[in-house]
Protein backbone atom coordinates (compact mmCIF):
# COMPACT_ATOMS: atom_id res chain seq x y z
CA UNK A 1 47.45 37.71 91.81
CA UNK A 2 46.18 34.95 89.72
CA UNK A 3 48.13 34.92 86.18
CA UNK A 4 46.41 33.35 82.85
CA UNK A 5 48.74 31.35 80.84
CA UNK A 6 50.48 31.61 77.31
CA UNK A 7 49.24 30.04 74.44
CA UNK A 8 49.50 26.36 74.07
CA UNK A 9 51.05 25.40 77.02
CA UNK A 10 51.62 22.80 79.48
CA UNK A 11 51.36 22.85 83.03
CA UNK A 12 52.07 19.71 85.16
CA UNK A 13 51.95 19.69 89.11
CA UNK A 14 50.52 19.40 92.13
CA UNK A 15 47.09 20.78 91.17
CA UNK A 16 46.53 21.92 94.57
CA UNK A 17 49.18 24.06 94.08
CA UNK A 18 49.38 25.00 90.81
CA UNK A 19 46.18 25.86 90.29
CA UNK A 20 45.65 28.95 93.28
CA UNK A 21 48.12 30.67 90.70
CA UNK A 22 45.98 30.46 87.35
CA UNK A 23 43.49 33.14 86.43
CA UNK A 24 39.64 32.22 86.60
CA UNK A 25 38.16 31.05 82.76
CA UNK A 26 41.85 30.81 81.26
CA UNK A 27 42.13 26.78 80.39
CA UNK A 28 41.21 24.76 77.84
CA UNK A 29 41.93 21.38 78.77
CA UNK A 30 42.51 19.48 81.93
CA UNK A 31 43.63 15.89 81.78
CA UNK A 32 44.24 13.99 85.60
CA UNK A 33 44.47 10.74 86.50
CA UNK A 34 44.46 10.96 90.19
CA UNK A 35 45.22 8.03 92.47
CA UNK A 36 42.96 5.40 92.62
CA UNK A 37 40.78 4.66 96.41
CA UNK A 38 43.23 2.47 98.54
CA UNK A 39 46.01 2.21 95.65
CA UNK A 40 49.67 3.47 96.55
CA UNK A 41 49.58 3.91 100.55
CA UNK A 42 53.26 4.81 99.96
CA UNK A 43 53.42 7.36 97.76
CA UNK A 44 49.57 9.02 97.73
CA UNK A 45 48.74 8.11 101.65
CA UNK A 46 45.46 6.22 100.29
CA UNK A 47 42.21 7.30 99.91
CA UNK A 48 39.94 5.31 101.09
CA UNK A 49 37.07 4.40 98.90
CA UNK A 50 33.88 6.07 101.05
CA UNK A 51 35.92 9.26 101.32
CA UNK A 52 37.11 9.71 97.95
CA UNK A 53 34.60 11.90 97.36
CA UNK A 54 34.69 14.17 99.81
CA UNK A 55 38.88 14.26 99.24
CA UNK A 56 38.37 14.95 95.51
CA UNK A 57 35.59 17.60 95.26
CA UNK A 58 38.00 20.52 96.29
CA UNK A 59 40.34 19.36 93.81
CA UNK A 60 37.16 19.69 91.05
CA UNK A 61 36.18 23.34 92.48
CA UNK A 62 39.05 24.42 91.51
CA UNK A 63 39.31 22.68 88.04
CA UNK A 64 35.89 24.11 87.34
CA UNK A 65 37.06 27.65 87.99
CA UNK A 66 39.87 27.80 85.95
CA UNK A 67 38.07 25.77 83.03
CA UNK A 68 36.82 28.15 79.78
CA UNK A 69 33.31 27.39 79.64
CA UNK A 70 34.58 25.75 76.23
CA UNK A 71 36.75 23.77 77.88
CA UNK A 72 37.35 19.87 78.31
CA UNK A 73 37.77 18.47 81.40
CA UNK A 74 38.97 14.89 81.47
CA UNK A 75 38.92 12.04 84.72
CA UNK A 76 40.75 8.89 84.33
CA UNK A 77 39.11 7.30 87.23
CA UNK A 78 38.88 2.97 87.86
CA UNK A 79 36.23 1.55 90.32
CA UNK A 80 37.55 -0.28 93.13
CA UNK A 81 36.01 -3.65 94.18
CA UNK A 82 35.12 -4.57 97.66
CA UNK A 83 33.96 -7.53 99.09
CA UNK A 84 33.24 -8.76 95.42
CA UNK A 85 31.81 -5.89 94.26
CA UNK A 86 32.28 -2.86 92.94
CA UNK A 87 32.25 0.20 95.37
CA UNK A 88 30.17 3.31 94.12
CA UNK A 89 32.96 5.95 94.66
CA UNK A 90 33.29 6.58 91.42
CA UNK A 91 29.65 7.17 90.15
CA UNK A 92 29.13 9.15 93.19
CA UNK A 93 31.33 11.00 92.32
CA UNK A 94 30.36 11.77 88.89
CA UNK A 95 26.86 12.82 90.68
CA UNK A 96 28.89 15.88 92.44
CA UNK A 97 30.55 16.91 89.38
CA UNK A 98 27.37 17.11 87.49
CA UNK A 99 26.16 19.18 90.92
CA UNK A 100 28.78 21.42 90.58
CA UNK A 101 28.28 22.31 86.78
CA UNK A 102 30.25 19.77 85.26
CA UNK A 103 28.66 18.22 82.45
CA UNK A 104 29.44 14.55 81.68
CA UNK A 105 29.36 14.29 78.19
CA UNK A 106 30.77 10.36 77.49
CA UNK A 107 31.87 8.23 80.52
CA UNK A 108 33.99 5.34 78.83
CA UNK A 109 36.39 2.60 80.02
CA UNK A 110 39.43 1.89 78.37
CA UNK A 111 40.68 -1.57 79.15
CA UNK A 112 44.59 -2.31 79.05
């Protein structure tokens, strides 16, 4: 049985995981920053850049379910560059979330 959560709080995990347990339309906000394509082989395993995608979109399905329709999703996603350039991974993926519902209100880059 799926469970909505109290008020105001915090849940940090494995989404994966964590999420099969929360209750359809029950969040307000979702922050991630998942690994970026090809970036930590040791700990993440590495996803490589054309199947990012593919590996992320279940991930999203499941964020979009558990979202309020008033709620905020938010993506801190970086382009990789290959060969010189910058691989589309991450616009195509922005493509699919807009397929699936998501609406991309302000795509920014924040530079360190």
């Amino acid at each position: 049985m799926r469970k909505s959560l109290t008020t105001n709080s915090i849940v940090c995990g494995d989404c994966e995981q964590v999420l099969k347990a929360i209750a359809d339309n029950s969040v307000d906000l979702i922050i991630t920053s998942p690994p970026y394509a090809d970036s930590r082989n040791g700990t993440y395993g590495g996803i490589h850049p054309d199947k990012y995608v593919d590996w992320f979109l279940p991930k999203t399905r499941e964020f979009f379910r558990v979202l309020k329709s008033t709620g905020t999703f938010v993506l801190n996603i970086k382009e990789k560059v290959v060969n010189g350039e910058r691989h589309t991974y991450v616009l195509e993926l922005i493509q699919q979330l807009r397929a699936q519902g998501g609406f991309i209100q302000n795509v920014c880059k924040i530079r360190s």
